[in-house]
C-alpha atoms as a PDB file:
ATOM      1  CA  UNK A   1    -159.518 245.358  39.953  1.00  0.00           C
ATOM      2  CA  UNK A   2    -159.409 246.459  43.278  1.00  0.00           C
ATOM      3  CA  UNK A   3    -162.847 244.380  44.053  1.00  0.00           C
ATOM      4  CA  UNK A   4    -161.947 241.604  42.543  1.00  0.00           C
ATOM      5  CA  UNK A   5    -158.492 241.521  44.769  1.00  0.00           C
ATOM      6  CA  UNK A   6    -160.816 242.440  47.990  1.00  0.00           C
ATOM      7  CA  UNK A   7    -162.986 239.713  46.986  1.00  0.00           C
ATOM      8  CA  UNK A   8    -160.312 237.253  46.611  1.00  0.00           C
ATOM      9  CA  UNK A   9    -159.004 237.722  49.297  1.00  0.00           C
ATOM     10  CA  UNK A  10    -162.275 238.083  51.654  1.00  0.00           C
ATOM     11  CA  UNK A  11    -162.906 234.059  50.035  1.00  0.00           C
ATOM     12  CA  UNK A  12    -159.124 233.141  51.171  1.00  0.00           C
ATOM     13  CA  UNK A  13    -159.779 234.616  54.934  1.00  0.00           C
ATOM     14  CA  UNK A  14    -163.667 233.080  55.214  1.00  0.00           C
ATOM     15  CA  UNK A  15    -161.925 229.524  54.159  1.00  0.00           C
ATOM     16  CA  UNK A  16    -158.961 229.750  56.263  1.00  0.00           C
ATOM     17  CA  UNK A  17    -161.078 230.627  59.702  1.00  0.00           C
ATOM     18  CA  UNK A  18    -162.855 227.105  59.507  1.00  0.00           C
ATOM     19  CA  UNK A  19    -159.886 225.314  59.807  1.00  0.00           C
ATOM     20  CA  UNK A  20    -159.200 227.300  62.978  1.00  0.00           C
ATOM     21  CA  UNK A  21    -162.118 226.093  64.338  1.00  0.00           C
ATOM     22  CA  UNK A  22    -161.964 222.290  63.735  1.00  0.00           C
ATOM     23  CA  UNK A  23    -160.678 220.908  67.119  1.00  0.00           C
ATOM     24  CA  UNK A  24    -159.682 217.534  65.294  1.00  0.00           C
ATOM     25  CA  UNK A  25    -162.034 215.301  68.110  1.00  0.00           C
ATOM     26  CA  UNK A  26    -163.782 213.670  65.573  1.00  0.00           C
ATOM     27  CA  UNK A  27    -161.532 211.337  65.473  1.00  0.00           C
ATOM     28  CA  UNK A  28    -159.889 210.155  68.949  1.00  0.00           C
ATOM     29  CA  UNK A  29    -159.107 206.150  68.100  1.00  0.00           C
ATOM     30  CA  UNK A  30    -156.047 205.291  65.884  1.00  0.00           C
ATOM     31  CA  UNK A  31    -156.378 203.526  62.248  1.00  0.00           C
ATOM     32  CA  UNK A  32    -155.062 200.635  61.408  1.00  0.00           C
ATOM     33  CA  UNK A  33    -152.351 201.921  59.398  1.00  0.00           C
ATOM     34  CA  UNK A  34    -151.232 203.178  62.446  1.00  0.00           C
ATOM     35  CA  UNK A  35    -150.779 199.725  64.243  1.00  0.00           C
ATOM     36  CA  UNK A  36    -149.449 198.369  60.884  1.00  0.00           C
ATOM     37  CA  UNK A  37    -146.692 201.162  61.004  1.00  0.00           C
ATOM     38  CA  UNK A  38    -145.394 200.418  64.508  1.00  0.00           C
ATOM     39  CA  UNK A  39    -145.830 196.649  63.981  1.00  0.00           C
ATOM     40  CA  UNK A  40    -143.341 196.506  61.292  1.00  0.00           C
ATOM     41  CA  UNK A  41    -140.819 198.446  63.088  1.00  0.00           C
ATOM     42  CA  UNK A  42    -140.956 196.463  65.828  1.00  0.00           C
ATOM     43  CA  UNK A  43    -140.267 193.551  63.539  1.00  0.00           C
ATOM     44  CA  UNK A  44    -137.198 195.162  61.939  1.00  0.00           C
ATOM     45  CA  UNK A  45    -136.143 195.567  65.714  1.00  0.00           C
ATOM     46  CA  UNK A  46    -136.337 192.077  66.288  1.00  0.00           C
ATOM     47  CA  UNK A  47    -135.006 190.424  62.796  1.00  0.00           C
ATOM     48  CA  UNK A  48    -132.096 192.765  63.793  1.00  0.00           C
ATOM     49  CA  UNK A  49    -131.405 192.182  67.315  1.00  0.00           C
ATOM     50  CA  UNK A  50    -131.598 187.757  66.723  1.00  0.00           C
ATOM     51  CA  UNK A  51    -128.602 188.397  64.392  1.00  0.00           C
ATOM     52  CA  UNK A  52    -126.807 190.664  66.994  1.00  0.00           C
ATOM     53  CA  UNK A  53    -127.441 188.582  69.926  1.00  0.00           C
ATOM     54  CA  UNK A  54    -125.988 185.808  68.045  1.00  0.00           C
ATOM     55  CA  UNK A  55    -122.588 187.624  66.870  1.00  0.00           C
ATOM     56  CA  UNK A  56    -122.000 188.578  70.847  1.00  0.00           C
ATOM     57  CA  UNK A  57    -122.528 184.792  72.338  1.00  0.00           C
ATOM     58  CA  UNK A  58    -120.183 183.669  69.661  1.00  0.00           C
ATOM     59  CA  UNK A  59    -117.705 186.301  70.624  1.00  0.00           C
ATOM     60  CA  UNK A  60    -118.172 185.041  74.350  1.00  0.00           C
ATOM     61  CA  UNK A  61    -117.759 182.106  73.188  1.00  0.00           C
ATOM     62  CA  UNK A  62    -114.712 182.564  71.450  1.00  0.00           C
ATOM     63  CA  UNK A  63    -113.374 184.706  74.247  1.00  0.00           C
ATOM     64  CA  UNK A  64    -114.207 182.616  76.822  1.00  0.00           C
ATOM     65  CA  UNK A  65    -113.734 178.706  75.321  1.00  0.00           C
ATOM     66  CA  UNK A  66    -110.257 177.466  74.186  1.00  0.00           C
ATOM     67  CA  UNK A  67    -110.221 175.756  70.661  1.00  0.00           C
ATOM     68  CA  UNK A  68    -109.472 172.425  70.425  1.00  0.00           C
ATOM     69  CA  UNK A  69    -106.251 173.194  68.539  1.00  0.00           C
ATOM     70  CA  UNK A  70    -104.686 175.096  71.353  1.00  0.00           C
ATOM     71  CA  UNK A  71    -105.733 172.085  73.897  1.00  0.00           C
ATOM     72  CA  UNK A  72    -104.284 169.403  71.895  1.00  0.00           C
ATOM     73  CA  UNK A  73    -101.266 171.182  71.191  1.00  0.00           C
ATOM     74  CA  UNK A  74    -100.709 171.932  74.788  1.00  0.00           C
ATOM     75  CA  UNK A  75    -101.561 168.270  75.947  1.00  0.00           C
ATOM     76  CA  UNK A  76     -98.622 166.889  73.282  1.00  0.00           C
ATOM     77  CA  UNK A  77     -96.138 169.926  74.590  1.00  0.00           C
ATOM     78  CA  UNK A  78     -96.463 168.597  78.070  1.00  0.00           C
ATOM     79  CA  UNK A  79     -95.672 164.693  77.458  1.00  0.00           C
ATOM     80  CA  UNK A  80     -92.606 165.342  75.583  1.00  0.00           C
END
């Protein structure tokens, strides 16, 4: 039993030390998934901001603009 358990574990320890080894430079370039990935963040970025920028010029707008309402009613308040 106690082989068996030494040899085990001798097999776990000789396949773990290879994976210390590996340096990962095989591999320097990035995939496409990669460039897919940050592509289609940046387009929920943008399909988010158009809607955004939108809502604040309106509220400028509607800050800064008088309706038509209020002009009108003013124009008829000052002839009578």
């Amino acid at each position: 039993m106690k082989s068996t358990i030494k040899n085990a574990l001798l097999a776990f320890i000789g396949s773990i030390s290879t994976a210390f080894a590996a340096n990962g430079a095989e591999k320097t370039e990035p995939s496409l998934l990669l460039y897919l990935f940050l592509g289609f963040g940046a387009l929920i970025i943008v399909f988010q901001a158009v809607p955004g920028i939108m809502l604040f010029f309106s509220m400028l707008k509607g800050i800064f603009v008088a309706p038509k309402e209020r002009v009108l009613a003013k124009k008829t308040d000052k002839t009578s």
